[in-house]
Protein backbone atom coordinates (compact mmCIF):
# COMPACT_ATOMS: atom_id res chain seq x y z
CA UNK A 1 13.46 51.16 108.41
CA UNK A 2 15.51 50.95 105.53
CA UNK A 3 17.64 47.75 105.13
CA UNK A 4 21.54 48.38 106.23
CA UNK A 5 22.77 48.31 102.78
CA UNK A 6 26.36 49.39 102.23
CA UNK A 7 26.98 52.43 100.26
CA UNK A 8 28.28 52.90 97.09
CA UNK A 9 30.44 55.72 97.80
CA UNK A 10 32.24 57.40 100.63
CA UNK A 11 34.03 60.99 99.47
CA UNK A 12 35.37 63.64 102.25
CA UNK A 13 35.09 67.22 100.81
CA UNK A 14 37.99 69.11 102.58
CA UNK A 15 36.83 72.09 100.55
CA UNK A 16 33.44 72.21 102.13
CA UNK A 17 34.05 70.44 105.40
CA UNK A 18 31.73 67.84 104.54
CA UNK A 19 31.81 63.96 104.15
CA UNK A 20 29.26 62.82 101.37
CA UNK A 21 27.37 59.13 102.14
CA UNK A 22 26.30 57.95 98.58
CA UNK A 23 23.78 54.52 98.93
CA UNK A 24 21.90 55.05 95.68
CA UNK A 25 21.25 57.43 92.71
CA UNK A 26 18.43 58.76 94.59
CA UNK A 27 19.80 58.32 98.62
CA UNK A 28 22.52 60.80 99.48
CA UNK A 29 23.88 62.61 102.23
CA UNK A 30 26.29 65.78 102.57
CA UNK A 31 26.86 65.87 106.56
CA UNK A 32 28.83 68.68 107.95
CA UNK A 33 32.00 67.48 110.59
CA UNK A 34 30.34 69.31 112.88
CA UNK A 35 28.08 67.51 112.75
CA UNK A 36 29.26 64.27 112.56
CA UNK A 37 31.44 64.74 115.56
CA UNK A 38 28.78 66.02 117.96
CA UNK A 39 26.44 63.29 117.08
CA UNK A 40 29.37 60.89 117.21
CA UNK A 41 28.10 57.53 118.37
CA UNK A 42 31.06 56.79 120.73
CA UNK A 43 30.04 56.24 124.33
CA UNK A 44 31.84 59.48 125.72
CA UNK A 45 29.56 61.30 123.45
CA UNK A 46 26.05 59.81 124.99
CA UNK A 47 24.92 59.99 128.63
CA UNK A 48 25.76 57.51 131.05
CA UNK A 49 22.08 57.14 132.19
CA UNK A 50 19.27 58.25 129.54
CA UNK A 51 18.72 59.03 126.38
CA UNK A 52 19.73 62.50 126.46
CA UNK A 53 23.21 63.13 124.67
CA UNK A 54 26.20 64.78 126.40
CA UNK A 55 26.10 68.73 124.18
CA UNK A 56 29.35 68.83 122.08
CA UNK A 57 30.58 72.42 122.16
CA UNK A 58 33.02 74.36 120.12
CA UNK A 59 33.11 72.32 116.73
CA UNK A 60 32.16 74.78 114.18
CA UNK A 61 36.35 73.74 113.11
CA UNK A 62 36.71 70.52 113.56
CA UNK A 63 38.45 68.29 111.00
CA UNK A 64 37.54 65.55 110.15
CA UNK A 65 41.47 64.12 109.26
CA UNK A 66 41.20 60.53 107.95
CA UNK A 67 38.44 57.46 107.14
CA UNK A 68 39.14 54.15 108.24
CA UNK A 69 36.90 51.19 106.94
CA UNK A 70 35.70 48.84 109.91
CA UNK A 71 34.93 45.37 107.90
CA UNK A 72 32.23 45.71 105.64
CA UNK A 73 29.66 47.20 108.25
CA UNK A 74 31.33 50.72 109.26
CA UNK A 75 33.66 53.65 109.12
CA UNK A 76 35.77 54.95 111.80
CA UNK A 77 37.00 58.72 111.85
CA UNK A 78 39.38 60.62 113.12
CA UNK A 79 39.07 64.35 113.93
CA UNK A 80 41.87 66.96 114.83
CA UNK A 81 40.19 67.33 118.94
CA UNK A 82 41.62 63.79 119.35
CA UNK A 83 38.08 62.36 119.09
CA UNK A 84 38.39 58.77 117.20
CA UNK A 85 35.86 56.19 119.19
CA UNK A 86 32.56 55.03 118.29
CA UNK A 87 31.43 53.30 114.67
CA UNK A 88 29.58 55.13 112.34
CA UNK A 89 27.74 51.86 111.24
CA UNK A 90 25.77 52.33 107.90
CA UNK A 91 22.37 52.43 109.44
CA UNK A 92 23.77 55.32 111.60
CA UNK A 93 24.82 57.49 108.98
CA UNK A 94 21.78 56.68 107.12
CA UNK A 95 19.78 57.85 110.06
CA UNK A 96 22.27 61.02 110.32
CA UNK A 97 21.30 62.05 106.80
CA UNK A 98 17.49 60.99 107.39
CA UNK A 99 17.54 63.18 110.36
CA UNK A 100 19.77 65.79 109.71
CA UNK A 101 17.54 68.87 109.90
CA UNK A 102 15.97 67.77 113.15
CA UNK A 103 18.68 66.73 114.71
CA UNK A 104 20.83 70.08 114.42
CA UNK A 105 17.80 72.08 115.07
CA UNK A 106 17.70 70.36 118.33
CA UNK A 107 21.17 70.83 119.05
CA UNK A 108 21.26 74.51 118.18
CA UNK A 109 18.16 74.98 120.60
CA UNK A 110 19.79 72.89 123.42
CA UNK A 111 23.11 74.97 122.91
CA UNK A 112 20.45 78.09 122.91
CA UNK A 113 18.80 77.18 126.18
CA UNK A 114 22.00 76.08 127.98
CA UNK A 115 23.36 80.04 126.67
CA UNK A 116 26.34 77.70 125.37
CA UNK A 117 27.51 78.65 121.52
CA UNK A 118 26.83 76.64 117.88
CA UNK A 119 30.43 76.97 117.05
């Protein structure tokens, strides 16, 4: 894995509801606050027992309303739903990016199996 450098830049695109996770000329990520907010890493968010992850519903409009710097190791966010726990540490959103397309695609299946709704 990738060190746990700290990135360069941190912008939030209101426009296209999307918080952009700069490291490096050639290492950047666009994640959707969807996204970020159902894989938020707060422990409401996973299981109690497991690995498997509690499914998010209903967050195709979710804001994502403010950043907050945690030291020099992580962010904190705040989204309109109330939801503010859990630290996005840099190797987390590094693996978010990494593992974006998986990860929705597994979410949209699970919300596909459970008849639930991706938005």
């Amino acid at each position: 894995m990738k060190e746990n450098r700290i990135p360069t830049d941190i912008v939030l695109h209101k426009e296209s509801h999307t918080l952009e996770v700069v490291f490096s000329e050639d290492e950047k990520y666009v994640l959707p606050w969807e996204y970020l907010r159902v894989f938020s890493p707060s422990k409401e968010v996973r299981a109690r027992h497991g690995k498997e992850r509690i499914l998010v519903r209903n967050k195709g409009n979710v804001v994502l309303e403010r950043i907050t710097p945690i030291g020099n190791y992580a962010i904190k966010l705040f989204f309109d739903d109330g939801h503010k726990s859990g630290l996005y540490d840099w190797g987390y959103l590094r693996e978010l990016g990494e593992k974006f397309d998986r990860n929705w695609q597994g979410h949209l299946e699970r919300m596909e199996a459970e008849n639930g709704e991706s938005h």
